[in-house]
Protein backbone atom coordinates (compact mmCIF):
# COMPACT_ATOMS: atom_id res chain seq x y z
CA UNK A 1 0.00 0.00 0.00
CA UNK A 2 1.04 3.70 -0.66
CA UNK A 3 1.10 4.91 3.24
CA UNK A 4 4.00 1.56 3.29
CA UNK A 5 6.66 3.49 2.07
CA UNK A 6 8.95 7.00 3.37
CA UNK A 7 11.55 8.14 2.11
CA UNK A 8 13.87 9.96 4.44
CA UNK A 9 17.27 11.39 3.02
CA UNK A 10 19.13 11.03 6.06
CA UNK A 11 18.36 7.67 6.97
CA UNK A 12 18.99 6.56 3.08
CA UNK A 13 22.40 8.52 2.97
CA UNK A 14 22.94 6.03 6.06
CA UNK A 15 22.11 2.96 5.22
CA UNK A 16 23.05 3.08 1.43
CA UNK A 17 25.83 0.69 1.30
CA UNK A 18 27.21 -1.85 -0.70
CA UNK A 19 25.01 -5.50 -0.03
CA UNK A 20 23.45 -8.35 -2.10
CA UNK A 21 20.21 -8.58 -3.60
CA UNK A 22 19.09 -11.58 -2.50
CA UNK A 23 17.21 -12.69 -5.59
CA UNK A 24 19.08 -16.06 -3.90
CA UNK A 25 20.20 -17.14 -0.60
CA UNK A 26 23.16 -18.35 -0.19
CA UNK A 27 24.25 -15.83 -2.77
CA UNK A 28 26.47 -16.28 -5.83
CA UNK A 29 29.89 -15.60 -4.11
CA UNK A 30 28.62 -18.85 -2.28
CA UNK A 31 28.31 -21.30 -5.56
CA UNK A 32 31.75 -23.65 -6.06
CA UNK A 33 33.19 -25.36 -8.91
CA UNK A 34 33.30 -28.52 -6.96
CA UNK A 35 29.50 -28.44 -7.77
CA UNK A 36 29.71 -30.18 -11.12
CA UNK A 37 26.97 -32.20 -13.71
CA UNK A 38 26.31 -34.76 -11.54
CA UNK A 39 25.24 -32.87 -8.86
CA UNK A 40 22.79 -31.09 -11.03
CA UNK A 41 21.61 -34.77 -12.11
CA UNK A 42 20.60 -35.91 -8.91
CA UNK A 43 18.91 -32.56 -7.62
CA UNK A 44 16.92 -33.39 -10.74
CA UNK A 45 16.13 -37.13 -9.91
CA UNK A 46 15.30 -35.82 -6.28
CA UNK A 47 13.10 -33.21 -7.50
CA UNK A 48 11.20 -35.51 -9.57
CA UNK A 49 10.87 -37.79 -6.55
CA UNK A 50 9.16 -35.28 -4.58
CA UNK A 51 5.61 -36.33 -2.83
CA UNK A 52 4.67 -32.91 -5.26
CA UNK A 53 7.22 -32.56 -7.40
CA UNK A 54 7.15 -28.09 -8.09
CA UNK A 55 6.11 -26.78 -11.71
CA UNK A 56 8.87 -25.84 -14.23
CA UNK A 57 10.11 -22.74 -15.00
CA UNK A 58 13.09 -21.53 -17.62
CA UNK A 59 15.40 -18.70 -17.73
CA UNK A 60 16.79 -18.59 -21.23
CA UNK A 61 20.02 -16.25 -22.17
CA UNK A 62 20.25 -14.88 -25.59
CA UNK A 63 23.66 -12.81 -25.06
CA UNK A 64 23.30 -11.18 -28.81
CA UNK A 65 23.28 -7.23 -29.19
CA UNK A 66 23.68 -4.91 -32.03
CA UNK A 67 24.96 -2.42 -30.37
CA UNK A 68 26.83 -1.89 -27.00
CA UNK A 69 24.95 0.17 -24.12
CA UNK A 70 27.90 2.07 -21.93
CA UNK A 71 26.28 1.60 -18.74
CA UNK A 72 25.50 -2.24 -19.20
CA UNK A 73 26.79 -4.98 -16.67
CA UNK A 74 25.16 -8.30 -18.37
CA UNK A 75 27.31 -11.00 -20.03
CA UNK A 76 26.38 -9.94 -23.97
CA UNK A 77 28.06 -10.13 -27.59
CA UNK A 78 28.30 -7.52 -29.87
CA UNK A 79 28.44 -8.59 -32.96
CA UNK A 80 26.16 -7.76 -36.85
CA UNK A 81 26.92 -11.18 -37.86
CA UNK A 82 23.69 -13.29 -37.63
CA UNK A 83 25.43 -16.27 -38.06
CA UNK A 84 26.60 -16.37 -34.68
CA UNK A 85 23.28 -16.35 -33.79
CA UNK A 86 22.39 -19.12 -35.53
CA UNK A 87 24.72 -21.40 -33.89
CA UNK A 88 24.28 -20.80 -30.11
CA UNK A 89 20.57 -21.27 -30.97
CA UNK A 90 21.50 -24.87 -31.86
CA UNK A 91 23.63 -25.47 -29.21
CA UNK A 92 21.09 -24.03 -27.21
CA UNK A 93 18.09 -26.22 -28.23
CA UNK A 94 20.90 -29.16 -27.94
CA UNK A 95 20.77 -28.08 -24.38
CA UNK A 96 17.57 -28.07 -24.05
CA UNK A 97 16.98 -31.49 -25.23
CA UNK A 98 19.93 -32.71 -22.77
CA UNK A 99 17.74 -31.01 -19.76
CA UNK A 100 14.44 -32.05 -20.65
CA UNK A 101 15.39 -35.95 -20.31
CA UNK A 102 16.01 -35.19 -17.03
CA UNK A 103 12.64 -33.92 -16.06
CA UNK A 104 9.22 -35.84 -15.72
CA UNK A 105 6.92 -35.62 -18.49
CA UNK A 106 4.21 -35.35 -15.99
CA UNK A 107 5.46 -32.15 -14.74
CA UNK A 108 4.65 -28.44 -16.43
CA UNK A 109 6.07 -25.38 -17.40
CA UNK A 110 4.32 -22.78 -16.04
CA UNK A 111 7.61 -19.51 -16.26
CA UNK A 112 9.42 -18.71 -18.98
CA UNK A 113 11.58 -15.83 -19.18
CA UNK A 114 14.12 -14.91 -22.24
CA UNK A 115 16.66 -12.16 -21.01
CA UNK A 116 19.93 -11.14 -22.92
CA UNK A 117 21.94 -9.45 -23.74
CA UNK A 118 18.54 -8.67 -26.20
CA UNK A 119 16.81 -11.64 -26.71
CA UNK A 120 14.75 -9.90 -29.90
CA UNK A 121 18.33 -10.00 -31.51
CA UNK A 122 16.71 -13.59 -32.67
CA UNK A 123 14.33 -13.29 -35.49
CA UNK A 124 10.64 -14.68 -34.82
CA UNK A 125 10.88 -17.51 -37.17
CA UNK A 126 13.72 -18.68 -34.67
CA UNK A 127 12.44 -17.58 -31.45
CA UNK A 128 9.60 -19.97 -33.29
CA UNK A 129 11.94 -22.74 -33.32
CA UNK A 130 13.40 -22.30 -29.67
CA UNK A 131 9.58 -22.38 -28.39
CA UNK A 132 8.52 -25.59 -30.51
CA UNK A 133 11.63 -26.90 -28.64
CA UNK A 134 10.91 -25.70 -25.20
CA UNK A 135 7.41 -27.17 -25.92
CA UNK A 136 8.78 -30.78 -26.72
CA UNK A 137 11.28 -30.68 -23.54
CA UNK A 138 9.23 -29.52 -20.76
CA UNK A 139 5.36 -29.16 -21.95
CA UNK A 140 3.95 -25.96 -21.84
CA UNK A 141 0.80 -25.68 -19.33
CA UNK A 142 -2.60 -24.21 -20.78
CA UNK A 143 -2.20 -21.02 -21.62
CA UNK A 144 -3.95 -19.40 -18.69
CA UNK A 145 -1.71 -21.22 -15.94
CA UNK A 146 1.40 -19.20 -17.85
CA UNK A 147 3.59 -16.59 -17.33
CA UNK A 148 6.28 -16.35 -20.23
CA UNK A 149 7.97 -12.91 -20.38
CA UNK A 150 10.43 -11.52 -23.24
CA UNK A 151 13.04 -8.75 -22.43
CA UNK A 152 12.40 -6.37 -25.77
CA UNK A 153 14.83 -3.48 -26.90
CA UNK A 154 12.59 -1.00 -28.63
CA UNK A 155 15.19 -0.52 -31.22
CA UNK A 156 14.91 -4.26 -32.35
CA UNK A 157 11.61 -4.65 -33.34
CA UNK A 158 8.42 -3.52 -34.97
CA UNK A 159 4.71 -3.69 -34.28
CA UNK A 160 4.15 -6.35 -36.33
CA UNK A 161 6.57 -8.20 -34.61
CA UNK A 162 5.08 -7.59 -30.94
CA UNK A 163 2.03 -8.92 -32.26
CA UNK A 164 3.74 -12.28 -33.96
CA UNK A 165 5.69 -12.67 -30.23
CA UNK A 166 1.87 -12.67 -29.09
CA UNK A 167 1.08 -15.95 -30.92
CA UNK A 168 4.33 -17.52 -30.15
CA UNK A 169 2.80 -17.78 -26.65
CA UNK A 170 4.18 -14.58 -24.99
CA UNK A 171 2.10 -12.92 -23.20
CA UNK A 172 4.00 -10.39 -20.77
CA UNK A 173 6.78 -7.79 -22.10
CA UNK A 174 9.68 -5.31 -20.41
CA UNK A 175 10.31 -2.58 -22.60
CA UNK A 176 14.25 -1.65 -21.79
CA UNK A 177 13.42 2.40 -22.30
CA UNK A 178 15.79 3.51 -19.58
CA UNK A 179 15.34 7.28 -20.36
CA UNK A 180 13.78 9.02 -22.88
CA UNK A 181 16.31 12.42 -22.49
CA UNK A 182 18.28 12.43 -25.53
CA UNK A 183 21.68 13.83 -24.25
CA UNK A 184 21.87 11.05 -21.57
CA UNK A 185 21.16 8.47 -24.46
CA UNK A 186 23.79 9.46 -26.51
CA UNK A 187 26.17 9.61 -23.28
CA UNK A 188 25.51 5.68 -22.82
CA UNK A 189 25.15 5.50 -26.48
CA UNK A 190 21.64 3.87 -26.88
CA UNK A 191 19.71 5.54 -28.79
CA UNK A 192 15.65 5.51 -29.35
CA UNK A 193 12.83 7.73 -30.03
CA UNK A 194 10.11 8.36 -27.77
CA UNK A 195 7.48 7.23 -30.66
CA UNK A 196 9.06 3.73 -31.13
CA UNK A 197 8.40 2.81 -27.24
CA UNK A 198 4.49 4.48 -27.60
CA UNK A 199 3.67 2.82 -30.94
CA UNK A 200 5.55 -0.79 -29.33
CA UNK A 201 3.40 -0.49 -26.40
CA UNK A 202 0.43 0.26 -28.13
CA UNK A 203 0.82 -2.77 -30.12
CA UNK A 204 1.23 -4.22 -27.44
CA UNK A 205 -2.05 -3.77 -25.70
CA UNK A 206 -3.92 -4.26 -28.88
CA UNK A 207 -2.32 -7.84 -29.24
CA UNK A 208 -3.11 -8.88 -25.93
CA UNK A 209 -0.24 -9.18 -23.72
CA UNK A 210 -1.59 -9.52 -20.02
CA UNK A 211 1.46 -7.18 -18.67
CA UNK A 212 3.35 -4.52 -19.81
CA UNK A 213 6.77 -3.54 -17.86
CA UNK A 214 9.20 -0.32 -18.59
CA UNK A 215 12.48 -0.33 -17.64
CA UNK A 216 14.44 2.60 -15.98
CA UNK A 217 17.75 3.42 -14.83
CA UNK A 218 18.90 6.68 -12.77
CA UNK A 219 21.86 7.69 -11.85
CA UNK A 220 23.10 7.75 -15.46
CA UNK A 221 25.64 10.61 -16.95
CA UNK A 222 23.89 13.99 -17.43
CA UNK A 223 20.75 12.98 -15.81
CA UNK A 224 19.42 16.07 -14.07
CA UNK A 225 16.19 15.85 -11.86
CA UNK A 226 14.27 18.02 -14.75
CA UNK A 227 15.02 15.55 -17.28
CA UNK A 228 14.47 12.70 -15.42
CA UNK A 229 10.86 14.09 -14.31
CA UNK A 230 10.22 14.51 -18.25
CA UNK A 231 11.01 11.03 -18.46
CA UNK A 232 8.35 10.20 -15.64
CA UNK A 233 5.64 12.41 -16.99
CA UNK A 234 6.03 10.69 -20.38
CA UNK A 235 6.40 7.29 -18.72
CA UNK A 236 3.43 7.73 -16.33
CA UNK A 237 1.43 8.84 -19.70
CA UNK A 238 1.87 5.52 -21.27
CA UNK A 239 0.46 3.86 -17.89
CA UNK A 240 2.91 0.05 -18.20
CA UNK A 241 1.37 -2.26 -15.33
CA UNK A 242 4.99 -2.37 -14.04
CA UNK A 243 7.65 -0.25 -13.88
CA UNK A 244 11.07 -1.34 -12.51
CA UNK A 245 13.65 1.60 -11.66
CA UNK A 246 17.45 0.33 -11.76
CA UNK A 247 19.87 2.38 -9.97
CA UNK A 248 22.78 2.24 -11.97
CA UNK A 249 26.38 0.93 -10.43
CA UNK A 250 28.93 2.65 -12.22
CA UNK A 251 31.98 0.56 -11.84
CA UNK A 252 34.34 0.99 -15.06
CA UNK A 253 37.24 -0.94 -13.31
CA UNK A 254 34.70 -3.87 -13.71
CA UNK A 255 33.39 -4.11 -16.53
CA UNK A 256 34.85 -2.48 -19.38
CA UNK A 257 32.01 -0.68 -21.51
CA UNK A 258 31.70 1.40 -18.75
CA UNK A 259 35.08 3.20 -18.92
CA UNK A 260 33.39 4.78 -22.43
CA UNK A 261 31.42 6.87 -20.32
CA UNK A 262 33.23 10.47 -19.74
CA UNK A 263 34.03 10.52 -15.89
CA UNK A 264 32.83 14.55 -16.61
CA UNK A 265 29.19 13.79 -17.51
CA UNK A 266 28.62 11.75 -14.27
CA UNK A 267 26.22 13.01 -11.55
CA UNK A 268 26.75 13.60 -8.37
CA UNK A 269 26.88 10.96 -5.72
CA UNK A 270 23.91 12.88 -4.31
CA UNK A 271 21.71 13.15 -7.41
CA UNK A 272 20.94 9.34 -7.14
CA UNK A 273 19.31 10.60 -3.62
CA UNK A 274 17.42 13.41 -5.21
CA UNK A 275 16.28 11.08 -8.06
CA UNK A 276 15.29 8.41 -6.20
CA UNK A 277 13.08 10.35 -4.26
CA UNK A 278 11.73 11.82 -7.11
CA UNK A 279 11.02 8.36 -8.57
CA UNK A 280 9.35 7.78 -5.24
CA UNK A 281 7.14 10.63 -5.12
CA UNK A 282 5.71 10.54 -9.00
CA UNK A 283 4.82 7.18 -8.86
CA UNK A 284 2.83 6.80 -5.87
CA UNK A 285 1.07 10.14 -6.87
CA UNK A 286 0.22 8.47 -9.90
CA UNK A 287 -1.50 5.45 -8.40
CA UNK A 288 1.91 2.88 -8.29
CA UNK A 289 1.94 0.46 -5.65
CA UNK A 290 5.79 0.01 -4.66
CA UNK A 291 6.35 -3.96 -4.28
CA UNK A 292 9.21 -3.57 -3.36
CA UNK A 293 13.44 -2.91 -4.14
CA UNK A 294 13.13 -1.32 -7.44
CA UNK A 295 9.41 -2.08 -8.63
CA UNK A 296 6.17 -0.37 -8.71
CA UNK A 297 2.74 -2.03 -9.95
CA UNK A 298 -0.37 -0.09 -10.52
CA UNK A 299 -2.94 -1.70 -8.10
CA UNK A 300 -4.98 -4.11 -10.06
CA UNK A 301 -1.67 -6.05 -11.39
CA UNK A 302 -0.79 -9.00 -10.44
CA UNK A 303 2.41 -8.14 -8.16
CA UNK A 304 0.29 -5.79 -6.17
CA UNK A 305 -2.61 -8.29 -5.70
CA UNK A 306 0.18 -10.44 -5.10
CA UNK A 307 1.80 -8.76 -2.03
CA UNK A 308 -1.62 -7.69 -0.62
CA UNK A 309 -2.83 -11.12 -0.06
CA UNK A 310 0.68 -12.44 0.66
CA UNK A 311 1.55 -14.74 -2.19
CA UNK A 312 4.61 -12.72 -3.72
CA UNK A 313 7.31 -14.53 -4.51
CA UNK A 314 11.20 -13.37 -5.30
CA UNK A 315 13.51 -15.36 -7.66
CA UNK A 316 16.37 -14.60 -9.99
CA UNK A 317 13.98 -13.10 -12.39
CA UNK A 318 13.11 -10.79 -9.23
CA UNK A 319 9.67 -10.57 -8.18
CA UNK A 320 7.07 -13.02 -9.25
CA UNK A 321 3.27 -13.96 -8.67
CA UNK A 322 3.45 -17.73 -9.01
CA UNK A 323 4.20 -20.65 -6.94
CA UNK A 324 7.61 -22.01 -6.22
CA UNK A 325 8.99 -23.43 -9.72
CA UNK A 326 12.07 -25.93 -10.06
CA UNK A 327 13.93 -23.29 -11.96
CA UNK A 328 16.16 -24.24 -15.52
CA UNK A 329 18.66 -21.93 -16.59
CA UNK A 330 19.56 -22.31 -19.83
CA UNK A 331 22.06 -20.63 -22.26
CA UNK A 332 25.98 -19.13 -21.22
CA UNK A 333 26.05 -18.08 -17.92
CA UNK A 334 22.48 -18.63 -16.66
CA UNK A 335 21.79 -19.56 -13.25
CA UNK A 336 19.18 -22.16 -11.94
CA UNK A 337 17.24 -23.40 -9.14
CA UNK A 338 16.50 -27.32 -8.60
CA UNK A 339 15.30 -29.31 -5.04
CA UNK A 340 17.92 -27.85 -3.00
CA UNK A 341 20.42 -26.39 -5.59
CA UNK A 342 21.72 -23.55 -7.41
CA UNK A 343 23.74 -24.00 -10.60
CA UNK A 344 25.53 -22.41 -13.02
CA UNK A 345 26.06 -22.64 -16.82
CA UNK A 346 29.88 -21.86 -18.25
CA UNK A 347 30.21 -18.10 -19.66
CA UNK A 348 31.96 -18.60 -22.94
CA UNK A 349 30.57 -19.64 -25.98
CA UNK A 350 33.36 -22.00 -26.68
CA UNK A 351 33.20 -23.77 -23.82
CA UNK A 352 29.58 -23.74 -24.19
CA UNK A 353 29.79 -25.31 -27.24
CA UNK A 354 32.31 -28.07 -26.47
CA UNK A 355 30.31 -29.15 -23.44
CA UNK A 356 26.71 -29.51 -25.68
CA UNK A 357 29.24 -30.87 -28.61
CA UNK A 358 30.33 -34.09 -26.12
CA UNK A 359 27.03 -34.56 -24.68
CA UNK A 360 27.34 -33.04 -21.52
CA UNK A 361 25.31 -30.30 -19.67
CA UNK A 362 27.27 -26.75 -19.29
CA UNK A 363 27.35 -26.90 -15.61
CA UNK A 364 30.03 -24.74 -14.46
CA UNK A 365 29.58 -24.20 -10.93
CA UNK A 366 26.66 -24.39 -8.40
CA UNK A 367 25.69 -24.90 -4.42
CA UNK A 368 23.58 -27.27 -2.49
CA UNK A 369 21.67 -25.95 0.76
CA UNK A 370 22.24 -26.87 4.37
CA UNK A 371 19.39 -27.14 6.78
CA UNK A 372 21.05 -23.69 7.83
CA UNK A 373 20.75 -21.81 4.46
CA UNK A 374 17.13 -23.45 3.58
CA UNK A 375 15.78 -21.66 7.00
CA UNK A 376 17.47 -18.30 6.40
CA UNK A 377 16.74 -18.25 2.69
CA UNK A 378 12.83 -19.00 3.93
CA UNK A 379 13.52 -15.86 6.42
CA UNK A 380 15.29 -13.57 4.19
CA UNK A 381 12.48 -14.56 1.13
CA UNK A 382 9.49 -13.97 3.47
CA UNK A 383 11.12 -10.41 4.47
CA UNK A 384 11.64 -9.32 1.40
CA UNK A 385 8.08 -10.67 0.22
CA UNK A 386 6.00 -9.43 2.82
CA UNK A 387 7.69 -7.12 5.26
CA UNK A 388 7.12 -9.10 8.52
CA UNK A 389 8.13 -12.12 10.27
CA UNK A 390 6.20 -14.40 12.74
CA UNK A 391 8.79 -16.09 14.75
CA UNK A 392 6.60 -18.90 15.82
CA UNK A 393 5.67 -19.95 12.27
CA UNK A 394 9.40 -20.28 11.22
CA UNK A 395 9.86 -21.85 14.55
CA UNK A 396 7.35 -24.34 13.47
CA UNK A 397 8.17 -24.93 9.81
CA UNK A 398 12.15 -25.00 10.57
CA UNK A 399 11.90 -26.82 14.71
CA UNK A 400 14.02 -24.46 15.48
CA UNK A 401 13.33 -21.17 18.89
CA UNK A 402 13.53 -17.66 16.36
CA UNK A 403 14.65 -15.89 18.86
CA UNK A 404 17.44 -18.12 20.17
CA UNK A 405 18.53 -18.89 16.62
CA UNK A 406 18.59 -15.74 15.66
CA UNK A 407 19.49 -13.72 18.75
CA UNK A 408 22.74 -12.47 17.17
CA UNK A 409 20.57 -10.96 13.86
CA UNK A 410 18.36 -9.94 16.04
CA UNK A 411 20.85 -8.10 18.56
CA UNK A 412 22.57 -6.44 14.86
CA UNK A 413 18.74 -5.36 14.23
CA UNK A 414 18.65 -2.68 17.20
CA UNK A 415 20.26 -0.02 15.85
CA UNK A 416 17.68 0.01 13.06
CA UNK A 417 14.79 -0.39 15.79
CA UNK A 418 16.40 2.73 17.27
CA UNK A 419 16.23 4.42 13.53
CA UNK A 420 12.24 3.49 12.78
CA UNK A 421 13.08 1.23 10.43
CA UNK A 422 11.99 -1.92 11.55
CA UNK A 423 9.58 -2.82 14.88
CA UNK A 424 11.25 -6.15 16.98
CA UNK A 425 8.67 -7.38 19.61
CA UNK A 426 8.97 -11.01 21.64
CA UNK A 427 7.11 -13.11 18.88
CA UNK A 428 7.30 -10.81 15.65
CA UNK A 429 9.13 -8.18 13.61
CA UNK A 430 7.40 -5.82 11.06
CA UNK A 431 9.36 -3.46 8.65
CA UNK A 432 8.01 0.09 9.14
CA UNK A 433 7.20 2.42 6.41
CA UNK A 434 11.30 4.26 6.34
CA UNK A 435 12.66 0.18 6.53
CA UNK A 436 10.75 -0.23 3.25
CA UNK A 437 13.90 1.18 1.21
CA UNK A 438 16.42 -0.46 3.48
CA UNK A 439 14.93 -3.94 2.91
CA UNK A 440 18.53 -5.67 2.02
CA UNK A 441 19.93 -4.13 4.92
CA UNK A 442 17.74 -5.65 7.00
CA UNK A 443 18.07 -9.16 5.09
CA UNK A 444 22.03 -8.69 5.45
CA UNK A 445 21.15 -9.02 9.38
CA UNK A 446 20.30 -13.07 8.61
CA UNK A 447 23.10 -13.42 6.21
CA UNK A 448 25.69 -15.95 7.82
CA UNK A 449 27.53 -15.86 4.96
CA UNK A 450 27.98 -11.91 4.32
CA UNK A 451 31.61 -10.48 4.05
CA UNK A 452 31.22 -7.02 1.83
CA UNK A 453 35.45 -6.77 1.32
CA UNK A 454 34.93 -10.78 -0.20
CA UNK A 455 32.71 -9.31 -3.47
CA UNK A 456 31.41 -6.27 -4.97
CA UNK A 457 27.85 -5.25 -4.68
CA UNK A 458 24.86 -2.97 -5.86
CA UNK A 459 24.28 -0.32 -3.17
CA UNK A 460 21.54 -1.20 -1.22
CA UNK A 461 19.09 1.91 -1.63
């Protein structure tokens, strides 16, 4: 609800530090090489053992671009030859094949997601193909029980095309738009009109698609608040179900594209402050419901009906309405979830290709839970989700005393108490409306594996 959230500059400047996301617990600095394909084989048999064995859902990574954004992180290939294309989608669907033997034909895919790099850099007749092949693997449930989402660059496709992605089965879209100020696109060198993103989304909602998501990133070079607020007004205008606002981690000695941004054009360290509330303050006067970390819903979507009656969920995807999937990553470098696993595939296409090429899955790395790590992810999950805790139902799911097990997390949580961020009493803990924002800092509290000088992170506001 709107009266759920305050933003307070002080208490922001305080508590914006460097921390995890969370979209998994124990996070990736946790997953080992000593994790290997066999281990992924039997969390596979296990899951299918299950009394209920969970619903399927895919992350697919299609690292193709056109061009290269300045300000992107993600594990991409620039390249004009289509070619190249054409050959990780084989060795993709070869992949594909490989995992679906592993998997019950009883069970059903209910997710799909296709993320990039720009996964429109296919063309439909082959993002036709890579369905039909999905289909055959892991058997699509009836269309109503889905939710299969497509990651679209503006700049990639036309209206026609939004309306053949439609049939294909898609029926939810995330417009990457970022900002519609032209200065700061040319300073991160992407590019796009206003019209292509109205006349996309209009197609859009004339084909069908039950959810329409816009992208946004501040704290980009030359963003001002002025031209940021244009970018609201125009964004607002449109009216997306969801909007997701990225603050953007500028670290050039990390990933290389971003050193092609001039170090002159950045903003402020305190513009991010004055943007975010900004971001804040237009969207809930325009009816957004904030779900939470970087996403706002208007009130009738399904996230927001989601987190009123308490069935949001939180995956690598981020934020999601359904129920807990068995989670296949497939592609370079995507990550999956599976019984009590997390795994990783390899991030170069070579060794991608050799793997598929002897018959192997590209398993490069991955983790297997404790008893430990499934209680705190259950804590840290239900935080994030809902904003409470009741000690005596993870007491009784986990036969564990909260407040015993937890009296060191709880002891680090005081100092927030003291700030009005979060309420601690004997059997509970609620998150108060200036703890909204500062929701990974109060997840870090149940971390036992969180050492901030082991890995770089996000800031967590």
């Amino acid at each position: 609800m709107q009266d759920e959230l305050l933003f307070d500059r002080a208490l922001v400047e305080k508590y914006d530090r460097p921390g995890p996301r969370y979209t998994s617990y124990p996070t990736a600095p946790q997953f080992h090489a000593a994790f290997a394909e066999d281990d992924y084989r039997a969390a596979a048999a296990r899951s299918n053992a299950a009394d209920n064995p969970k619903p399927l859902s895919a992350y697919v990574h299609i690292p193709f671009c056109e061009s290269l954004c300045y300000y992107c992180a993600c594990n991409k290939i620039i390249t004009h030859n289509r070619e190249r294309a054409a050959e990780y989608l084989e060795w993709l669907k070869d992949e594909i094949r490989l995992q679906g033997e592993l998997f019950d034909d009883s069970r059903r895919m209910t997710q799909l997601h296709l993320g990039g790099g720009t996964p429109t850099y296919l063309s439909n007749d082959q993002l036709a193909e890579l369905m039909a092949v999905l289909d055959d693997a892991f058997h699509f449930a009836a269309p109503e029980e889905r939710e299969f989402s497509l990651e679209v660059d503006p700049r990639t496709v036309t209206a026609e095309q939004i309306h053949e992605l439609r049939a294909l089965g898609f029926n939810r879209l995330s417009f990457g738009v970022q900002d519609f100020d032209p200065d700061v696109q040319k300073a991160v060198n992407r590019v796009q009109s206003e019209e292509q993103v109205v006349g996309l989304m209009q197609a859009a909602r004339d084909a069908g698609y039950a959810s329409i998501s816009v992208d946004l990133i501040y704290g980009l070079p030359l963003q001002t608040v002025a031209s940021f607020d244009a970018t609201l007004e125009k964004i607002i205008a449109l009216r997306p179900d969801r909007i997701a606002t990225y603050s953007y981690a500028h670290l050039p000695s990390l990933f290389k594209a971003q050193r092609l941004i001039r170090d002159e054009d950045m903003p402020p360290p305190e513009r991010k402050l004055e943007l975010l509330e900004l971001i804040i303050q237009r969207l809930i006067a325009a009816g957004y419901v904030y779900i939470g970390m970087d996403h706002f819903a208007l009130p009738d979507d399904e996230l927001a009906l989601a987190r009123d009656n308490g069935t949001l969920q939180r995956n690598f995807q981020g934020y999601s309405t359904h129920a807990d999937c068995d989670l296949i990553g497939l592609g370079v470098t995507a990550i999956g979830k599976v019984d009590d696993t997390y795994s990783q595939n390899v991030k170069e296409t070579a060794q991608y290709q050799h793997r598929l090429e002897s018959g192997r899955l590209p398993v490069m790395r991955g983790y297997r839970l404790s008893d430990d790590d499934r209680l705190r992810r259950d804590v840290i999950s239900t935080l994030m989700c809902h904003g409470e805790l009741d000690f005596d139902a993870v007491s009784a799911a986990h036969g564990i005393d909260f407040t015993r097990y937890f009296a060191d997390a709880l002891a680090s949580l005081e100092e927030m108490q003291a700030d009005g961020l979060v309420e601690v009493g004997e059997r509970r803990l609620d998150v108060l409306p200036a703890g909204q924002l500062m929701m990974r800092n109060l997840a870090m509290a149940f971390d036992a594996y969180l050492n901030p000088a082991e890995a770089r992170y996000s800031r967590t506001v």
